[in-house]
N, C-alpha and C. Protein backbone atom coordinates (compact mmCIF):
# COMPACT_ATOMS: atom_id res chain seq x y z
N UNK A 1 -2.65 -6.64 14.77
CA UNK A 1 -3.81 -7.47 14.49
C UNK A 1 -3.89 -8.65 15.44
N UNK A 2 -2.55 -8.83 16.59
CA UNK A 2 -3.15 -10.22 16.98
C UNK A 2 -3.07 -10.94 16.46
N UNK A 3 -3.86 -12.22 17.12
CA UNK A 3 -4.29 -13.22 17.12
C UNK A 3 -5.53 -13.11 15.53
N UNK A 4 -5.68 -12.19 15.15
CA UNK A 4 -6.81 -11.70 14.10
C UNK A 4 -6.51 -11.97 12.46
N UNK A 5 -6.88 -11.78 11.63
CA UNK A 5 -6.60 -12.20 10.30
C UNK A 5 -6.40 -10.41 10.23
N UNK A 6 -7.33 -9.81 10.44
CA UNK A 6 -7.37 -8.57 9.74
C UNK A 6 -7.99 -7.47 11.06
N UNK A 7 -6.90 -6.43 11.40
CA UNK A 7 -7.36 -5.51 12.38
C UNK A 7 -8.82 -4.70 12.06
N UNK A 8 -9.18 -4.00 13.01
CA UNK A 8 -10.85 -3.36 12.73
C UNK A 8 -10.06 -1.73 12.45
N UNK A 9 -10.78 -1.45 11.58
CA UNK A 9 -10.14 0.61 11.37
C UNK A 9 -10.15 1.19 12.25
N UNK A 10 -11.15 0.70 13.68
CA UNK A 10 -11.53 1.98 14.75
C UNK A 10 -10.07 1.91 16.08
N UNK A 11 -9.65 0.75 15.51
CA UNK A 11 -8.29 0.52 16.27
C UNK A 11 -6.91 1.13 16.02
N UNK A 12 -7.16 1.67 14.62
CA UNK A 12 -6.26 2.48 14.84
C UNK A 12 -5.97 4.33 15.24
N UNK A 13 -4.77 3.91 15.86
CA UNK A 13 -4.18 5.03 16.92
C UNK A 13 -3.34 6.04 16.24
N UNK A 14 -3.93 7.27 15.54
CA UNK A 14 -2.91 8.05 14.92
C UNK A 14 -1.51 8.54 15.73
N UNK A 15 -1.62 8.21 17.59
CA UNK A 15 -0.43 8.59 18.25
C UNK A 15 0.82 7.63 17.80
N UNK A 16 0.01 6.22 17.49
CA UNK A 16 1.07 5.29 17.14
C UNK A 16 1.92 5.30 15.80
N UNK A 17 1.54 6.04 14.78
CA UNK A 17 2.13 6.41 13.79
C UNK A 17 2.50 7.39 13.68
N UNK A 18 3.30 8.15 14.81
CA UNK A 18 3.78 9.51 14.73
C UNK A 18 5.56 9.33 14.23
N UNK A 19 5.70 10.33 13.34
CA UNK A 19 6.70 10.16 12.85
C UNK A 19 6.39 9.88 11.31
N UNK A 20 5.42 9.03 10.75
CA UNK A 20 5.16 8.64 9.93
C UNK A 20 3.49 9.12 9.20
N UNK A 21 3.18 9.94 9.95
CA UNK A 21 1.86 10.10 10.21
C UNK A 21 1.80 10.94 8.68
N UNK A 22 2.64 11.75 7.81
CA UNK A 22 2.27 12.44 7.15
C UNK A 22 2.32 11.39 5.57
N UNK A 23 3.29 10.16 5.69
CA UNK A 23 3.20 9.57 4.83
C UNK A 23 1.82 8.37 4.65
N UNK A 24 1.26 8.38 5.36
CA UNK A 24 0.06 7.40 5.71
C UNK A 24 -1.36 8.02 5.31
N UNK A 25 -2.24 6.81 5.38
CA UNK A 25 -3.35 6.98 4.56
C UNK A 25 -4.23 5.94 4.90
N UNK A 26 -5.43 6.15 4.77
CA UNK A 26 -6.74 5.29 4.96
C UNK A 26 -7.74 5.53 3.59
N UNK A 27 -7.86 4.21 3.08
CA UNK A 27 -8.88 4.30 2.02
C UNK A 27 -9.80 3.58 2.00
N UNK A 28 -11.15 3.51 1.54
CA UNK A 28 -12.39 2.81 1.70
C UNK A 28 -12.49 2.23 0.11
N UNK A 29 -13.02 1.25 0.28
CA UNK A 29 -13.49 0.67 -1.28
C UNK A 29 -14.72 1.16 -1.49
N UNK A 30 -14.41 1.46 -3.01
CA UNK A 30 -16.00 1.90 -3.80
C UNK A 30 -16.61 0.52 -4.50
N UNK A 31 -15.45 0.25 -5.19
CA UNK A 31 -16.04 -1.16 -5.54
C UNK A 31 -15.07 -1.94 -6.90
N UNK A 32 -14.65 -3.19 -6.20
CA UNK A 32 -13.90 -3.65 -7.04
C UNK A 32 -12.55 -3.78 -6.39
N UNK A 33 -11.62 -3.02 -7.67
CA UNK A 33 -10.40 -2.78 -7.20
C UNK A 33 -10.35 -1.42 -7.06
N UNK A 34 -11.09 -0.95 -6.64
CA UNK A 34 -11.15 0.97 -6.72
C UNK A 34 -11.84 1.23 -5.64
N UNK A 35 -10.54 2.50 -4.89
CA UNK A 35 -10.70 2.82 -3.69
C UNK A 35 -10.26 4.33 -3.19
N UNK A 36 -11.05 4.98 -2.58
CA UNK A 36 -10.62 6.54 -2.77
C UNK A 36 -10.32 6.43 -1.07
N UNK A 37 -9.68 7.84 -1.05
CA UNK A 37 -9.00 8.36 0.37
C UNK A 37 -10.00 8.79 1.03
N UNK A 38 -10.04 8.37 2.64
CA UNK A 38 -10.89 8.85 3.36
C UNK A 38 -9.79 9.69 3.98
N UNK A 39 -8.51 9.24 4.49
CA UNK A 39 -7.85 10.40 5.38
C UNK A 39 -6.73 10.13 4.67
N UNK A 40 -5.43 11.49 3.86
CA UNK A 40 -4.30 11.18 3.19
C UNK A 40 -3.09 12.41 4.00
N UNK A 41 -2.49 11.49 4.19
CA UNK A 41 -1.44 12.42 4.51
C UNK A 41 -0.88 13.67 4.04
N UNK A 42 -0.01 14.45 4.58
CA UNK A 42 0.49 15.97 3.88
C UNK A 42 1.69 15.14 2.84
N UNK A 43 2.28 14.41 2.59
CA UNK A 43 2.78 13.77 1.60
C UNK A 43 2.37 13.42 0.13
N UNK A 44 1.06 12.67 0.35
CA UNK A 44 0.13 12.35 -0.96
C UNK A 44 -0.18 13.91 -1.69
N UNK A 45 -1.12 14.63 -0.07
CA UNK A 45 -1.34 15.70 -0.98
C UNK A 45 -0.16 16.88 -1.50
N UNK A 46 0.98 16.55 -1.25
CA UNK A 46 2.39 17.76 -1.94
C UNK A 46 2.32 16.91 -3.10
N UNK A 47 2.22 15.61 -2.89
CA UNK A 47 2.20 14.93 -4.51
C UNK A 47 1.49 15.52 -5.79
N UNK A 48 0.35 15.66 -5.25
CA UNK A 48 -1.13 16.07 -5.90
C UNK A 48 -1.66 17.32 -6.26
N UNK A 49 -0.71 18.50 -5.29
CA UNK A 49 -1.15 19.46 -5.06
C UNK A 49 -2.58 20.35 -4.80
N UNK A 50 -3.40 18.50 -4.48
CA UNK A 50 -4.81 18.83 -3.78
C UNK A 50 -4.79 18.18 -2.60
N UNK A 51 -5.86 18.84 -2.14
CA UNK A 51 -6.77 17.91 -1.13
C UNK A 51 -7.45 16.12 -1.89
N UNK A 52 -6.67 15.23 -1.23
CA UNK A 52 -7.07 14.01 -1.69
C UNK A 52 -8.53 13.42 -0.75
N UNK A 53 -8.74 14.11 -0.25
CA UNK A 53 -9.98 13.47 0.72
C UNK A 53 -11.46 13.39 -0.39
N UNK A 54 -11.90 11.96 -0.49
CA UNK A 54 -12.92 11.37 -1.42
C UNK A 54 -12.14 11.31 -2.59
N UNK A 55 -10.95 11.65 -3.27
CA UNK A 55 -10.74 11.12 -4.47
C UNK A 55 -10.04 9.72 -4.66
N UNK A 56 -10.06 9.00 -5.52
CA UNK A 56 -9.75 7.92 -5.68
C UNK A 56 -8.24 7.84 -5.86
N UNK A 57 -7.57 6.56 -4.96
CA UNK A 57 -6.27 6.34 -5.58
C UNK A 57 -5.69 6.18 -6.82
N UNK A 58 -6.45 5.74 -7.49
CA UNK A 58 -6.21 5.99 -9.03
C UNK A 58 -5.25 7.53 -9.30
N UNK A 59 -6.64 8.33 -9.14
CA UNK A 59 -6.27 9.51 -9.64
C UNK A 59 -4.10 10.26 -9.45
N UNK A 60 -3.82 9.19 -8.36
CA UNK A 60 -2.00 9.47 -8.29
C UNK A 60 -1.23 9.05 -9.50
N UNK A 61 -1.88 7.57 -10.11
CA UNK A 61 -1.12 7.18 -10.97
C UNK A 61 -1.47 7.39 -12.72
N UNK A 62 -0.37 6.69 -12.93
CA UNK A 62 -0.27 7.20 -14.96
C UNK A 62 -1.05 6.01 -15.15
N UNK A 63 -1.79 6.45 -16.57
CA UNK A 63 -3.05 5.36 -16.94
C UNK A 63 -2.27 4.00 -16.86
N UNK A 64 -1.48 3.95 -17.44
CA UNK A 64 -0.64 2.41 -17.78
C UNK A 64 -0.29 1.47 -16.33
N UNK A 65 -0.29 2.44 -14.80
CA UNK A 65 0.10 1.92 -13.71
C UNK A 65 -1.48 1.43 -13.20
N UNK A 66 -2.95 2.01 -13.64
CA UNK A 66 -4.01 1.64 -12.74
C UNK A 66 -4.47 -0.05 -13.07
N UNK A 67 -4.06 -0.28 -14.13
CA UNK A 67 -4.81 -1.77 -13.96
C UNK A 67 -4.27 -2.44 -12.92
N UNK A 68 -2.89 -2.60 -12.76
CA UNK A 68 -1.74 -3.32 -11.73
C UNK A 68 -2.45 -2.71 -10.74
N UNK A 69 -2.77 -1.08 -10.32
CA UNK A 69 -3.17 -1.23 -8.75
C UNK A 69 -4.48 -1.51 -8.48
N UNK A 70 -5.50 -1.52 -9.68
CA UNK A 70 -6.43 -2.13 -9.40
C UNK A 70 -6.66 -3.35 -8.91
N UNK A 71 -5.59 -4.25 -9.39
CA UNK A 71 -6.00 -5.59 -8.98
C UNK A 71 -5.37 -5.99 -7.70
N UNK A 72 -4.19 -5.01 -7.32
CA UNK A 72 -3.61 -5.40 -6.07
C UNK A 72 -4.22 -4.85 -5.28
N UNK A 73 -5.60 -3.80 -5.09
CA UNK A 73 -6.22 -3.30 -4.12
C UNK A 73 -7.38 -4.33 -3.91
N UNK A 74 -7.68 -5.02 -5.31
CA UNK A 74 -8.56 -5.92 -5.28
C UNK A 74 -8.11 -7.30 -4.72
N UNK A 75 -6.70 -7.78 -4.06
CA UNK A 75 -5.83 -8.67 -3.79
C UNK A 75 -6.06 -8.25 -2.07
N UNK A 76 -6.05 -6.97 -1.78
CA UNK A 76 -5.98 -6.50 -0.31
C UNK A 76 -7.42 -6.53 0.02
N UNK A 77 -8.51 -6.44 -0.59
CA UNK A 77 -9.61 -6.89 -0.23
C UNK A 77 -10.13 -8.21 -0.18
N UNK A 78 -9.98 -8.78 -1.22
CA UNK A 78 -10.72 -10.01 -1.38
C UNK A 78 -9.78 -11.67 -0.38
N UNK A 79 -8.65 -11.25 -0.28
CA UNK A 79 -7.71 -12.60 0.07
C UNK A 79 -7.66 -12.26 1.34
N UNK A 80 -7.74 -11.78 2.36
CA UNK A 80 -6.65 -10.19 2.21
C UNK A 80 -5.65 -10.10 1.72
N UNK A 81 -4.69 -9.59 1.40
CA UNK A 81 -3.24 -9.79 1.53
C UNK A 81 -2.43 -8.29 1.85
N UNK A 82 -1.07 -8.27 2.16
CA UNK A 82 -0.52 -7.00 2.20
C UNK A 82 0.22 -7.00 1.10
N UNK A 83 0.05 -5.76 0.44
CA UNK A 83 0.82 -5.55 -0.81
C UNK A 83 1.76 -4.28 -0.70
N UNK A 84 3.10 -4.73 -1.52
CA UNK A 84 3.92 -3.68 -1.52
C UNK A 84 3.97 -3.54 -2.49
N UNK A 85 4.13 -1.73 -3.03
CA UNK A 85 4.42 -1.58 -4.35
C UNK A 85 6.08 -1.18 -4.61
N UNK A 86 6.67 -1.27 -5.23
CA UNK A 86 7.87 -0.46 -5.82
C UNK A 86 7.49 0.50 -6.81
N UNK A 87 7.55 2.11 -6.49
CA UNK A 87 6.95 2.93 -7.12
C UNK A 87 7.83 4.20 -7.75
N UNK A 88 7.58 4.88 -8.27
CA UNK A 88 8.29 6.15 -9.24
C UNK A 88 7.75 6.99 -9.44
N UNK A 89 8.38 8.23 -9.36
CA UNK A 89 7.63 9.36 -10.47
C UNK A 89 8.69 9.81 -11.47
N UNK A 90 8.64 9.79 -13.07
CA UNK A 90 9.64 9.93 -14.12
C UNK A 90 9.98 11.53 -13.84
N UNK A 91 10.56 11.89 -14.46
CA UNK A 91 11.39 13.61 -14.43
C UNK A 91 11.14 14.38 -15.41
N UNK A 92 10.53 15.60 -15.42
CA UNK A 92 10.02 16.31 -16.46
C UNK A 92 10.50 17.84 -16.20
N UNK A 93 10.02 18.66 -16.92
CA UNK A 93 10.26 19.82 -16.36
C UNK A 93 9.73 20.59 -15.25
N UNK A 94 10.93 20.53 -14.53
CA UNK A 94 10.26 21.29 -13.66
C UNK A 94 10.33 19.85 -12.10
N UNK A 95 10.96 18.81 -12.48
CA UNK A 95 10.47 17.84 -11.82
C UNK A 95 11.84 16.73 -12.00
N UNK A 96 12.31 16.41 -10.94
CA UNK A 96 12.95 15.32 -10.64
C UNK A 96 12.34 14.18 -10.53
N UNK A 97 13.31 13.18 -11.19
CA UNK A 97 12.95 11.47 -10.90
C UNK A 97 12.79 11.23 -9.43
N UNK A 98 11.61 10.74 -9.23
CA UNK A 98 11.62 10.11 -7.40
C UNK A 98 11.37 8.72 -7.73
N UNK A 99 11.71 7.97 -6.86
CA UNK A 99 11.48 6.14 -6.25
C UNK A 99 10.94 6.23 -4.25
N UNK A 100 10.60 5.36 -4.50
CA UNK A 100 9.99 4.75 -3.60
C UNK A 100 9.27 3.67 -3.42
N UNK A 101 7.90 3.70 -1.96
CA UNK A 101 7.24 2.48 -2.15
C UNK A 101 6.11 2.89 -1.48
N UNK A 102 5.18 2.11 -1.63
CA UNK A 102 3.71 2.39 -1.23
C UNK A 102 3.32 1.15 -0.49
N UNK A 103 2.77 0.68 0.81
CA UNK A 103 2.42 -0.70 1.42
C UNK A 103 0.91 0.07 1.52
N UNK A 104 0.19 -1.26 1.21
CA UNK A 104 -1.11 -1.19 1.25
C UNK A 104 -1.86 -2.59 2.23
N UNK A 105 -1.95 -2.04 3.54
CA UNK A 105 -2.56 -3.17 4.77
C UNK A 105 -4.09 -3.57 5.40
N UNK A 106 -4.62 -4.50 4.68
CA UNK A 106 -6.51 -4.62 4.41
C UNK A 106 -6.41 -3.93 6.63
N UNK A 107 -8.00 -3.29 6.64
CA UNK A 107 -8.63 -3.20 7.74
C UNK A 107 -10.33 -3.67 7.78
N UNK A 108 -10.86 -3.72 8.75
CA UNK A 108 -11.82 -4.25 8.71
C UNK A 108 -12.85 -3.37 8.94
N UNK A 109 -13.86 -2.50 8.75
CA UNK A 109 -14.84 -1.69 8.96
C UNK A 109 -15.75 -2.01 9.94
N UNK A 110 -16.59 -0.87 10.58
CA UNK A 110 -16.96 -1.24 12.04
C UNK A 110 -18.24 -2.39 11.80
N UNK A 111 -18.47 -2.69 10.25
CA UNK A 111 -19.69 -4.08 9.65
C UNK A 111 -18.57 -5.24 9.68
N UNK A 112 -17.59 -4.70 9.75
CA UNK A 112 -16.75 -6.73 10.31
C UNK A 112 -16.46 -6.90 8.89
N UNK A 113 -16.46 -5.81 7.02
CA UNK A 113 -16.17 -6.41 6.04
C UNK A 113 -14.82 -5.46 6.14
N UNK A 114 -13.97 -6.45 5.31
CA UNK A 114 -12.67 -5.89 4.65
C UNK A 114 -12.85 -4.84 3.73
N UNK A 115 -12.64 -3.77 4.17
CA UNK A 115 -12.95 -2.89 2.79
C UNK A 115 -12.61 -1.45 2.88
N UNK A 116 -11.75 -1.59 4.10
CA UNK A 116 -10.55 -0.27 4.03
C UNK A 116 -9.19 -0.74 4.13
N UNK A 117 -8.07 -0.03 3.90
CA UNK A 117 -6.64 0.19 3.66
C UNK A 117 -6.01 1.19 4.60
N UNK A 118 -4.84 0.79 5.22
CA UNK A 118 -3.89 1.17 6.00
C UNK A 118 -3.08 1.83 5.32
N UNK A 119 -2.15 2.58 4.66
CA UNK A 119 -1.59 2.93 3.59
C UNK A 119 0.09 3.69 4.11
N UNK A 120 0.70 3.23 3.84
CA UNK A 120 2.16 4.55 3.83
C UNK A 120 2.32 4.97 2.27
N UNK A 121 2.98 5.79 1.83
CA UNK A 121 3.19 6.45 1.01
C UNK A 121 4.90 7.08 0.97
N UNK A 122 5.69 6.63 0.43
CA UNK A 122 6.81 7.18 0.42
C UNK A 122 7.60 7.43 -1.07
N UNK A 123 7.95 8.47 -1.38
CA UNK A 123 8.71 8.94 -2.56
C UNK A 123 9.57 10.08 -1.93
N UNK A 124 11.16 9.39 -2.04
CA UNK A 124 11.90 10.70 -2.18
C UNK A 124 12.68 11.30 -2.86
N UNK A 125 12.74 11.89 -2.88
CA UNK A 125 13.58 13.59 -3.89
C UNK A 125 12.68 14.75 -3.80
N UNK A 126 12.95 15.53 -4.20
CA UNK A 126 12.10 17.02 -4.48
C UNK A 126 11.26 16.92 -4.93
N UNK A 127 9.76 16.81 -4.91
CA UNK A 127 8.76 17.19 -5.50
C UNK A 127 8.38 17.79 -6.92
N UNK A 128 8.81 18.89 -6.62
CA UNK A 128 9.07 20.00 -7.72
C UNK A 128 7.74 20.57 -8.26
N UNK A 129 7.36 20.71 -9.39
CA UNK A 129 5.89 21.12 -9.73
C UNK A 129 5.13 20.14 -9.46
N UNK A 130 3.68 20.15 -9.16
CA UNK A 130 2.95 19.75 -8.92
C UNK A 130 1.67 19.78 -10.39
N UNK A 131 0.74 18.67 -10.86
CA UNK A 131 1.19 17.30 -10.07
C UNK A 131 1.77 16.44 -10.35
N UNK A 132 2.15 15.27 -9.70
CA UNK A 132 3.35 14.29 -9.85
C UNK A 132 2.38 13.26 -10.27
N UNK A 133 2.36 12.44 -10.93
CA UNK A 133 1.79 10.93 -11.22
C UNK A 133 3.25 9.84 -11.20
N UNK A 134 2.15 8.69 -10.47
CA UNK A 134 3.00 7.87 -10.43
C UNK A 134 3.24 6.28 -11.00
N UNK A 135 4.30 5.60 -11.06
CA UNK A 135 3.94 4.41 -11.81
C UNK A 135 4.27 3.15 -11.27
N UNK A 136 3.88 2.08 -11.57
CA UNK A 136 4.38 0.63 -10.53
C UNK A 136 5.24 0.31 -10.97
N UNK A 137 6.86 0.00 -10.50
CA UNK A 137 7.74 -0.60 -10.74
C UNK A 137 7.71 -2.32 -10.71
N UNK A 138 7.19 -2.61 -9.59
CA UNK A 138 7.09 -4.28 -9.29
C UNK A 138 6.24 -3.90 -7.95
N UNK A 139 5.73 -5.71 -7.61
CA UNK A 139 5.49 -5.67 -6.35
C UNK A 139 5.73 -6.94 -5.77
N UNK A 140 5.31 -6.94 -4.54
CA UNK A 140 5.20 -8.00 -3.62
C UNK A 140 3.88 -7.89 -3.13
N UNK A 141 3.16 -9.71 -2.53
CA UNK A 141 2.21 -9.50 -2.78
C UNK A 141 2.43 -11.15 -1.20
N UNK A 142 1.84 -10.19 -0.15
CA UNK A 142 1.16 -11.37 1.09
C UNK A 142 0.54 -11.50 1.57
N UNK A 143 -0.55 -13.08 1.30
CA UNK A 143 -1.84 -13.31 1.58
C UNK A 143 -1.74 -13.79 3.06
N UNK A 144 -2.72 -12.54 3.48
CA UNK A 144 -2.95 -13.01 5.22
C UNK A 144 -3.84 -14.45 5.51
N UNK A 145 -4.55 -15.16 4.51
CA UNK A 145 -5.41 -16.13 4.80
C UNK A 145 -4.39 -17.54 5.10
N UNK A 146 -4.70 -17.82 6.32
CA UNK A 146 -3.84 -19.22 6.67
C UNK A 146 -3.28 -18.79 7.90
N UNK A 147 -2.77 -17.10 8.44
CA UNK A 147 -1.91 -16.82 9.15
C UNK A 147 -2.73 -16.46 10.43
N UNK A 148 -3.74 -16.26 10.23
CA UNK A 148 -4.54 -15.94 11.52
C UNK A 148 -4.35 -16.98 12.87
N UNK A 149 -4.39 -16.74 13.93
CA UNK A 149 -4.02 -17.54 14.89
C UNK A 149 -2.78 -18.31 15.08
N UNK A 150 -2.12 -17.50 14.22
CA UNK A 150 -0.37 -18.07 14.66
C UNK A 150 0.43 -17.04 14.91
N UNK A 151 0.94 -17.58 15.46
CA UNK A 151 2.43 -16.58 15.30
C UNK A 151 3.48 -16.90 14.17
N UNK A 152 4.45 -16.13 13.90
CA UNK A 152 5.44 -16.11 13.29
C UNK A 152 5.89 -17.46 13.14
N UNK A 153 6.45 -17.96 14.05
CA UNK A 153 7.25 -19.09 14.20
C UNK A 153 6.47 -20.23 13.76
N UNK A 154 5.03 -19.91 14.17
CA UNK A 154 4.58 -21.23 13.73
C UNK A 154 3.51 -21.15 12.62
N UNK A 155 3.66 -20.39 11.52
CA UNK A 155 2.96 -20.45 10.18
C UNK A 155 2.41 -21.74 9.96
N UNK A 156 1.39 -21.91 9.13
CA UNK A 156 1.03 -23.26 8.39
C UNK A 156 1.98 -23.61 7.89
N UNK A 157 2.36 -25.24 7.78
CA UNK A 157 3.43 -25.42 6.68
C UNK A 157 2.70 -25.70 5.41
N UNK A 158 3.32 -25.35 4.58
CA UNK A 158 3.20 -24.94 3.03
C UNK A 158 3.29 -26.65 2.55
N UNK A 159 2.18 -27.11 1.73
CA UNK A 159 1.90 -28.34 1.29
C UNK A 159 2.22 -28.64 -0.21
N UNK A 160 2.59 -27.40 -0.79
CA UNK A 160 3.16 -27.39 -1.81
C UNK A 160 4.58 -27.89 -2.49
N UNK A 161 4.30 -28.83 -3.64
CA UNK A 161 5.63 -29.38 -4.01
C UNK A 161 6.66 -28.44 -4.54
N UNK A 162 7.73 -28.99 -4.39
CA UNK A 162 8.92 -27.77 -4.48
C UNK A 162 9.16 -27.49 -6.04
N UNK A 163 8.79 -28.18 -6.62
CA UNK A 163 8.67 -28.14 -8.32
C UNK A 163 7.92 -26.57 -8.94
N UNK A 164 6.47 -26.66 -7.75
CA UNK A 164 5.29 -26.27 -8.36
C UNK A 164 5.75 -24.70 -7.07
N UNK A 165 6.67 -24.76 -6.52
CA UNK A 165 7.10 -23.13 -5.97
C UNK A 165 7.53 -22.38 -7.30
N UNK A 166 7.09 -20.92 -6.51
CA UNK A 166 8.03 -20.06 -7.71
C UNK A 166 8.18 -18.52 -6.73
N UNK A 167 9.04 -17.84 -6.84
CA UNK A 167 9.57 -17.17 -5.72
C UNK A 167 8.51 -15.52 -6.39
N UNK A 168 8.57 -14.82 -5.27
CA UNK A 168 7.36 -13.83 -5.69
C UNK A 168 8.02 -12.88 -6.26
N UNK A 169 7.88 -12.07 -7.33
CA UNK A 169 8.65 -11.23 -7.69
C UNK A 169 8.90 -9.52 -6.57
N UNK A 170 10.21 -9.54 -6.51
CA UNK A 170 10.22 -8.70 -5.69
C UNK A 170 10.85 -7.12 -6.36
N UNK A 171 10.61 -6.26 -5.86
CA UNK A 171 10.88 -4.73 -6.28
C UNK A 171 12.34 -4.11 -6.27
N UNK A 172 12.69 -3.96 -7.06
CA UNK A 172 14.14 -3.47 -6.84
C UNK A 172 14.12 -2.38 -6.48
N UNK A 173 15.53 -1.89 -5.65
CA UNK A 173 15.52 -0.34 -5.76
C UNK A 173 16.63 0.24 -6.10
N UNK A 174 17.28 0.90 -6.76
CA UNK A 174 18.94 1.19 -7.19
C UNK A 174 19.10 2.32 -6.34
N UNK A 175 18.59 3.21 -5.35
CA UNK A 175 19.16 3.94 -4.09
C UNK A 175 19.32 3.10 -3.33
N UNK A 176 20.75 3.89 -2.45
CA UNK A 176 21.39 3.17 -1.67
C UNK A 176 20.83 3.65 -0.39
N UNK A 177 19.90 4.53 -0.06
CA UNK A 177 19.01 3.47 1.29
C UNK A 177 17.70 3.72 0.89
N UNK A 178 16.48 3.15 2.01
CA UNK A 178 15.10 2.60 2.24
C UNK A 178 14.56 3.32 3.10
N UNK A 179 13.13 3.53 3.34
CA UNK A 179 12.37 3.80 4.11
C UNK A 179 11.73 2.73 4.65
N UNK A 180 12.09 2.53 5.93
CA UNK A 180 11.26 1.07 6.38
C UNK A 180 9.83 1.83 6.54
N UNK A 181 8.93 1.00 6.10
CA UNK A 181 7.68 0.75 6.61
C UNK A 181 7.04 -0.47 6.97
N UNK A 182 6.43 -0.27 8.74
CA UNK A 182 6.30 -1.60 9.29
C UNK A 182 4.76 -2.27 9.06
N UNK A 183 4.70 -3.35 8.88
CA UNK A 183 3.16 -3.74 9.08
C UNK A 183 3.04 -4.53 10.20
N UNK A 184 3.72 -4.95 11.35
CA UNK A 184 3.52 -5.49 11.71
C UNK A 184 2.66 -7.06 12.06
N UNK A 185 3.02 -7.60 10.97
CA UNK A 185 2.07 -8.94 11.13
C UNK A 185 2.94 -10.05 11.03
């Protein structure tokens, strides 16, 4: 993104996400916090055991997980921010427990509004029957507004009293390794 608050969609380079290309995803907002797949990786759809193209992200998770991603899709639009999820699928028959994580990174549409998503997608273990639903463990949650035109090193400083901090809740994971996924910002 640069020097930019929020990259444009037509900038991105599917050569540059090779390697990763099957866990990734692009979604458009319908409206709100609700946002369906324009392009989903061969990952989402082994999840799903469909074609996810026009269906809504919703449709991955268990009713009890959509309000939480509603509002954090509605967090990646409106602030922007980048959101990470800490995510699961429980174990049933036929079906192993998976963990993972889902990063969700605002883009900008070729009208200059925020209102598509960068997406990775990662759960591992076996699949098993199809389909898998999934649920939010925790998240993390970072607002790009303030960061535009800096770099790293030199963020805004934070004007906030140290009383009135409170640390963001972050996602646990009890496997002993990770899938990095980068956002670069």
């Amino acid at each position: 993104r640069g020097k930019r608050l929020v990259p444009s969609r037509c900038e991105i380079d599917p050569r540059g996400l090779d390697g990763v290309l099957s866990h990734a995803f692009i979604l458009e907002r319908i409206t709100g916090g609700l946002a369906r797949f324009r392009i989903a990786g061969s990952h989402a759809s082994d999840l799903s055991g469909l074609e996810l193209r026009q269906m809504p992200l919703s449709a991955l998770f268990l009713p009890g997980s959509r309000e939480v991603l509603s509002d954090a899709l509605q967090a990646v639009f409106d602030e922007p921010a980048v959101v990470r999820l800490a995510i699961s699928s429980p174990a049933g028959l036929g079906r192993d427990s998976l963990e993972g994580e889902l990063i969700l990174l605002p883009l900008r549409s070729d009208l200059g509004d925020v209102d598509r998503v960068l997406g990775g997608l990662v759960l591992d273990g076996k699949i098993g029957r199809t389909p898998r639903r999934i649920e939010i463990d925790g998240q993390v949650r970072k607002s790009l507004t303030g960061y535009a035109g800096t770099t790293l090193a030199t963020k805004p400083k934070d004007e906030t009293p140290a009383a009135a901090k409170t640390a963001p809740e972050r996602p646990t994971f009890e496997r002993g390794h990770l899938r990095l996924i980068v956002s670069n910002d």
